[in-house]
PDB file of N, CA and C in Angstrom:
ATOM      1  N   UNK A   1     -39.175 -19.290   7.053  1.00  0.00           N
ATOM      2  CA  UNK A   1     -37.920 -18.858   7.655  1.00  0.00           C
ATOM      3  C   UNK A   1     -38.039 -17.379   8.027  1.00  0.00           C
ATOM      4  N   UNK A   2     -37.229 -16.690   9.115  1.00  0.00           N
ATOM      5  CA  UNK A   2     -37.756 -15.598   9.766  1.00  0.00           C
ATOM      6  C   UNK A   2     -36.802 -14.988   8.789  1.00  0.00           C
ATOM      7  N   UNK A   3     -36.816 -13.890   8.531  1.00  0.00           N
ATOM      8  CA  UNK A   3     -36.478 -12.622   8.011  1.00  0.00           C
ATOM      9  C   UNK A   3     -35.112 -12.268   8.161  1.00  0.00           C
ATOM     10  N   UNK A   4     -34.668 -12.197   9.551  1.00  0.00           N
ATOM     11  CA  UNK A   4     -33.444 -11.850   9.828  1.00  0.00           C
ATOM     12  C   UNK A   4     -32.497 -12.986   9.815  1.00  0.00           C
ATOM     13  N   UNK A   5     -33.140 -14.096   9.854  1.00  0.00           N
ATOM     14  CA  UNK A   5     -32.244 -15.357   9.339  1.00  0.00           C
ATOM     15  C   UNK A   5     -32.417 -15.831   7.818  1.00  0.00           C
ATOM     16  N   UNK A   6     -32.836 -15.318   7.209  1.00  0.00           N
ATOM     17  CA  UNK A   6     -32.520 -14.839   5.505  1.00  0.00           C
ATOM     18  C   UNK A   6     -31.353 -13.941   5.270  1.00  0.00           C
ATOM     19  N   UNK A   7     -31.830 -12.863   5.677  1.00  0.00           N
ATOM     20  CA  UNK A   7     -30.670 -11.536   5.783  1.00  0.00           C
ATOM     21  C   UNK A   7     -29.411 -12.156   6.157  1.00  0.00           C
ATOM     22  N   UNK A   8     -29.345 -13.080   7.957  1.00  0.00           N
ATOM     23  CA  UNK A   8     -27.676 -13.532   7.746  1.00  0.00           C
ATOM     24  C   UNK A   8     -27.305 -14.640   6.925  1.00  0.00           C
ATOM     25  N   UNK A   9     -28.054 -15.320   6.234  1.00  0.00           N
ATOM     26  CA  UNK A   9     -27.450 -16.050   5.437  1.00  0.00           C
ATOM     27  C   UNK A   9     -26.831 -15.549   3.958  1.00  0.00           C
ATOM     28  N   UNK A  10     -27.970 -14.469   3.731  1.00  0.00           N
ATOM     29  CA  UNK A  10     -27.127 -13.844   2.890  1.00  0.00           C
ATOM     30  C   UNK A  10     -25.852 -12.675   2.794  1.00  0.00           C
ATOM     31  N   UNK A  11     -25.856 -12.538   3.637  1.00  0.00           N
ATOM     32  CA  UNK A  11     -24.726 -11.556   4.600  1.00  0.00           C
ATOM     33  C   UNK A  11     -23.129 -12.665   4.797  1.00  0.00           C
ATOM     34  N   UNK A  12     -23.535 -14.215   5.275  1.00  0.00           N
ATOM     35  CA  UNK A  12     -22.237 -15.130   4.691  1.00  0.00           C
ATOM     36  C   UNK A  12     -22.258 -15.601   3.720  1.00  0.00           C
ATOM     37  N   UNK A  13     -23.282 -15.333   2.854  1.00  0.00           N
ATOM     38  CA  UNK A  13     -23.056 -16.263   1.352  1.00  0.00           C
ATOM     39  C   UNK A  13     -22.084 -14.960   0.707  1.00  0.00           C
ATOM     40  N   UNK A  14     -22.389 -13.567   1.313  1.00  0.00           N
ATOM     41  CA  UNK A  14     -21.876 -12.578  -0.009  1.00  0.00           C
ATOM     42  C   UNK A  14     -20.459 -12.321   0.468  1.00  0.00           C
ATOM     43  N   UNK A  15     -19.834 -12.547   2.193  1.00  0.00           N
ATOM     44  CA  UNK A  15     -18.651 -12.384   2.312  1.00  0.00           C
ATOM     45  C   UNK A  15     -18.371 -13.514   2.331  1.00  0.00           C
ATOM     46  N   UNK A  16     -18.540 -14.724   2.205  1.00  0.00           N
ATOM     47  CA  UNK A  16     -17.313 -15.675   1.825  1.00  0.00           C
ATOM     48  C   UNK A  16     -17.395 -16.087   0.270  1.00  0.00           C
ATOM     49  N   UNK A  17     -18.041 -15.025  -0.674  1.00  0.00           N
ATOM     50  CA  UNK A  17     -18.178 -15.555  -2.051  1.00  0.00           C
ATOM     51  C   UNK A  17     -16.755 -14.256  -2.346  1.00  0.00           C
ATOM     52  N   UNK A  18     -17.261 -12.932  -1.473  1.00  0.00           N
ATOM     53  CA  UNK A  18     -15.781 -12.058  -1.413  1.00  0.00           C
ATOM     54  C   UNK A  18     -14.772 -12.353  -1.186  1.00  0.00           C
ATOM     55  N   UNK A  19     -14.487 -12.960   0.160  1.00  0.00           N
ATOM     56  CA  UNK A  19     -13.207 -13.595   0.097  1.00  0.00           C
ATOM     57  C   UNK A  19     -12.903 -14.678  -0.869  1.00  0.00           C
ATOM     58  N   UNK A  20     -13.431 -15.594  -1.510  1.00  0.00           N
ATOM     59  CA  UNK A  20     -12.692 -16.414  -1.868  1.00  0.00           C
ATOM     60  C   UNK A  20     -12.823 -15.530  -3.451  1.00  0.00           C
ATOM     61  N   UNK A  21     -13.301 -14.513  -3.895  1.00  0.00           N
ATOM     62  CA  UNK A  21     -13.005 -13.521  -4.729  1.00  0.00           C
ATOM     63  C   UNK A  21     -11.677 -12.210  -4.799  1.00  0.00           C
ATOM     64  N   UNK A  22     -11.870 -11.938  -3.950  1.00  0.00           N
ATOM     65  CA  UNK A  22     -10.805 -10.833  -3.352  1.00  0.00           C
ATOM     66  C   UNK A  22     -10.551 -10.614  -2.029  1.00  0.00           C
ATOM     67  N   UNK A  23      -9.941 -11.504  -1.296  1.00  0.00           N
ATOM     68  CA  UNK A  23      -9.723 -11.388  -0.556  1.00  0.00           C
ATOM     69  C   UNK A  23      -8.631 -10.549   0.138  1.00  0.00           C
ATOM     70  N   UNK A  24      -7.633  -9.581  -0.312  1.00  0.00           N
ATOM     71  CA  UNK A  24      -7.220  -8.294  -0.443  1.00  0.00           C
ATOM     72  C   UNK A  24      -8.169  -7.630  -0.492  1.00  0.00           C
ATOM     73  N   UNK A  25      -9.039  -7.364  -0.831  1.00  0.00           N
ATOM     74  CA  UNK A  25     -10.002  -6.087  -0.649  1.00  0.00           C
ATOM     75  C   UNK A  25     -10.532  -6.079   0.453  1.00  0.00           C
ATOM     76  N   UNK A  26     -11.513  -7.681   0.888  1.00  0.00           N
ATOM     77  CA  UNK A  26     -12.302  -7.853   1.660  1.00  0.00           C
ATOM     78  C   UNK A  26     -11.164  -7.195   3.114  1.00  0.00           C
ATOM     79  N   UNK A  27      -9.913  -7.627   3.339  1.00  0.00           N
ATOM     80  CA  UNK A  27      -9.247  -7.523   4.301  1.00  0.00           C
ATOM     81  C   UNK A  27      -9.041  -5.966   4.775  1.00  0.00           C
ATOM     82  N   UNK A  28      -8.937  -5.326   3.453  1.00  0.00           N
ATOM     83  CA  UNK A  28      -8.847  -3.795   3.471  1.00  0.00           C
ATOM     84  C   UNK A  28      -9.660  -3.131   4.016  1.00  0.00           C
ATOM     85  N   UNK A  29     -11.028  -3.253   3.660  1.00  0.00           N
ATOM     86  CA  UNK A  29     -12.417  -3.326   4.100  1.00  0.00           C
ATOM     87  C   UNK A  29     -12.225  -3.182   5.634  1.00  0.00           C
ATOM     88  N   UNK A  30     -12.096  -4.373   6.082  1.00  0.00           N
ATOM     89  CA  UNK A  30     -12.316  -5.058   7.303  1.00  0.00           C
ATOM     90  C   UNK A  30     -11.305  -3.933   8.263  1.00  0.00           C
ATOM     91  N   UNK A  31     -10.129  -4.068   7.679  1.00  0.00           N
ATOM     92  CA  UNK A  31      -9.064  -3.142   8.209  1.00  0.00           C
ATOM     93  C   UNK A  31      -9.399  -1.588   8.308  1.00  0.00           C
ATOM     94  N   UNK A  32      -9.990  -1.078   7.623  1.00  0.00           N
ATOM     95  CA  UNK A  32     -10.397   0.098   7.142  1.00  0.00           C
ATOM     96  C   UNK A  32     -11.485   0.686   8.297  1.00  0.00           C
ATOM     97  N   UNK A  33     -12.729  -0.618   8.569  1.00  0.00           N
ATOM     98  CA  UNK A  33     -13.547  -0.494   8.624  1.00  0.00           C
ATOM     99  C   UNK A  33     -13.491  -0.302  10.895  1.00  0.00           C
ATOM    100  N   UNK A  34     -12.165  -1.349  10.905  1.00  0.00           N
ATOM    101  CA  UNK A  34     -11.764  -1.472  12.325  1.00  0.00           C
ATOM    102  C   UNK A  34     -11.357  -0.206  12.806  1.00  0.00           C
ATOM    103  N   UNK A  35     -10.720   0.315  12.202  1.00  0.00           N
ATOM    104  CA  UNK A  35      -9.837   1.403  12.361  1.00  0.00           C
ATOM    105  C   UNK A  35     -11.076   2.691  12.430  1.00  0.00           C
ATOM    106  N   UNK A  36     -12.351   2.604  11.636  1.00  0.00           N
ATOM    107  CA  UNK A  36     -13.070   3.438  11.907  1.00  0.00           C
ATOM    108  C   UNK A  36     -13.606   3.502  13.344  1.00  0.00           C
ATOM    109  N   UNK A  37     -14.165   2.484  13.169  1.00  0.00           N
ATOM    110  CA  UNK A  37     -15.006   2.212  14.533  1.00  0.00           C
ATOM    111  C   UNK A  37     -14.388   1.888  15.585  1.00  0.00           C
ATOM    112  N   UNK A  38     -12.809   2.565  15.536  1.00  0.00           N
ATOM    113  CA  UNK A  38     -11.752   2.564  16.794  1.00  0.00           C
ATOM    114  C   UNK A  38     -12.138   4.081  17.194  1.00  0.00           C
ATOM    115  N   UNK A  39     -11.745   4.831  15.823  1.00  0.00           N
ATOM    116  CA  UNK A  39     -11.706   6.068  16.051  1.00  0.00           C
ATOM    117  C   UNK A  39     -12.849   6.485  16.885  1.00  0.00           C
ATOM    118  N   UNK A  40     -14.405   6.338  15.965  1.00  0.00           N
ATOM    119  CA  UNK A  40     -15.800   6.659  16.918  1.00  0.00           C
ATOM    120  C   UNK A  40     -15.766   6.131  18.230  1.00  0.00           C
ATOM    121  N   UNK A  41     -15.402   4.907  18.848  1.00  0.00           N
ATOM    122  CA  UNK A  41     -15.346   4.632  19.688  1.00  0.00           C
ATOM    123  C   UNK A  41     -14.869   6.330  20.556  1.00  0.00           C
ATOM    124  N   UNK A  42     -13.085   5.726  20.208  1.00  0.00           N
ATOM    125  CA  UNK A  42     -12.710   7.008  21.158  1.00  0.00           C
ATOM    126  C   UNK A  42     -13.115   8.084  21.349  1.00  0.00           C
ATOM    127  N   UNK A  43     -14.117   8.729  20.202  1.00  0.00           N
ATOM    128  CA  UNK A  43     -14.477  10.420  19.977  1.00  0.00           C
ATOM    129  C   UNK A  43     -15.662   9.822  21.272  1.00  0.00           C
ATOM    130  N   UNK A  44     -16.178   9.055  21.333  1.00  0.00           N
ATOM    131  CA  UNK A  44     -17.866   8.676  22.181  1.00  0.00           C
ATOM    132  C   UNK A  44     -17.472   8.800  23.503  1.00  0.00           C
ATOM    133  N   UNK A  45     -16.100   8.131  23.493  1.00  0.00           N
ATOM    134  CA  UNK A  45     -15.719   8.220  24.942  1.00  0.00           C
ATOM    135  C   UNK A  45     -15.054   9.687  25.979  1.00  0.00           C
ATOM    136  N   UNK A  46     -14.227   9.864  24.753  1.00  0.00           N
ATOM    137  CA  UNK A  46     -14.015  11.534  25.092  1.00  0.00           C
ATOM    138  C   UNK A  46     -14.638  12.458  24.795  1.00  0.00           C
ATOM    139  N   UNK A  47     -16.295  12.265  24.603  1.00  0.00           N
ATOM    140  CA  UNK A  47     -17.225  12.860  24.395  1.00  0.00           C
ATOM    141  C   UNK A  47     -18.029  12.662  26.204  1.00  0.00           C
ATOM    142  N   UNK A  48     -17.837  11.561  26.657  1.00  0.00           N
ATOM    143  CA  UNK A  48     -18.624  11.313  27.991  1.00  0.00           C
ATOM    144  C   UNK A  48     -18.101  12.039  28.989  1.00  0.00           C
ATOM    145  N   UNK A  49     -16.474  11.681  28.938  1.00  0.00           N
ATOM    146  CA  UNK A  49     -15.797  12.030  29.839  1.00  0.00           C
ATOM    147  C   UNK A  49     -15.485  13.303  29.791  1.00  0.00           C
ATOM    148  N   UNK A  50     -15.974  14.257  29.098  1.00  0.00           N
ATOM    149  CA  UNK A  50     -15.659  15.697  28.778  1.00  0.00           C
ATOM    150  C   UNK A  50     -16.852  16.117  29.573  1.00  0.00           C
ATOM    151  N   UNK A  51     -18.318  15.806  28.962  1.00  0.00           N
ATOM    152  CA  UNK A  51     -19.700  15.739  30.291  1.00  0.00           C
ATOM    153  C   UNK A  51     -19.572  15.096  31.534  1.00  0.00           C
ATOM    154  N   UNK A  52     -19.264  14.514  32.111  1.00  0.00           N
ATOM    155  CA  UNK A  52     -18.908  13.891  32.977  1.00  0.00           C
ATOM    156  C   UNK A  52     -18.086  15.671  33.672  1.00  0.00           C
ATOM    157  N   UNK A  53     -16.930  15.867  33.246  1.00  0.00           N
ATOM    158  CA  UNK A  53     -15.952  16.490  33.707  1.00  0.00           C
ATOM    159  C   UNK A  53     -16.669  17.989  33.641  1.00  0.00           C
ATOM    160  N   UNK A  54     -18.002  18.315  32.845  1.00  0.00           N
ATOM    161  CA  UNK A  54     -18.112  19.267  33.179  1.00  0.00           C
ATOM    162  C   UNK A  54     -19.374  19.575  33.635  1.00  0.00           C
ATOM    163  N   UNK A  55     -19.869  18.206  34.492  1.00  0.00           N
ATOM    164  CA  UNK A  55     -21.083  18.544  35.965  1.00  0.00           C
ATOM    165  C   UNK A  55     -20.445  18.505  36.681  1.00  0.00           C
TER     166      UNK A  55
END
């Protein structure tokens, strides 16, 4: 079995052994985790468009 299809199986064995463990946390996580990678998003973008705007 290849490598990276080890890795995702264990990647859903460990979040659905979380959720059906804590699934309040896992959600927090998830929520937490969206909200980050909203923010970077936007800094990346008003990072382009700032270069962009100043050639």
């Amino acid at each position: 079995m290849d490598a990276k299809k080890v890795l995702l199986v264990l990647v859903v064995v460990f979040v659905g052994f979380w959720m059906f463990t804590d699934p309040n946390g896992l959600a927090d996580t998830a929520k937490t985790g969206g909200v980050m990678g909203w923010d970077l998003l936007s800094q990346l973008f008003g990072a382009v468009i700032d270069f962009v705007s100043a050639l």
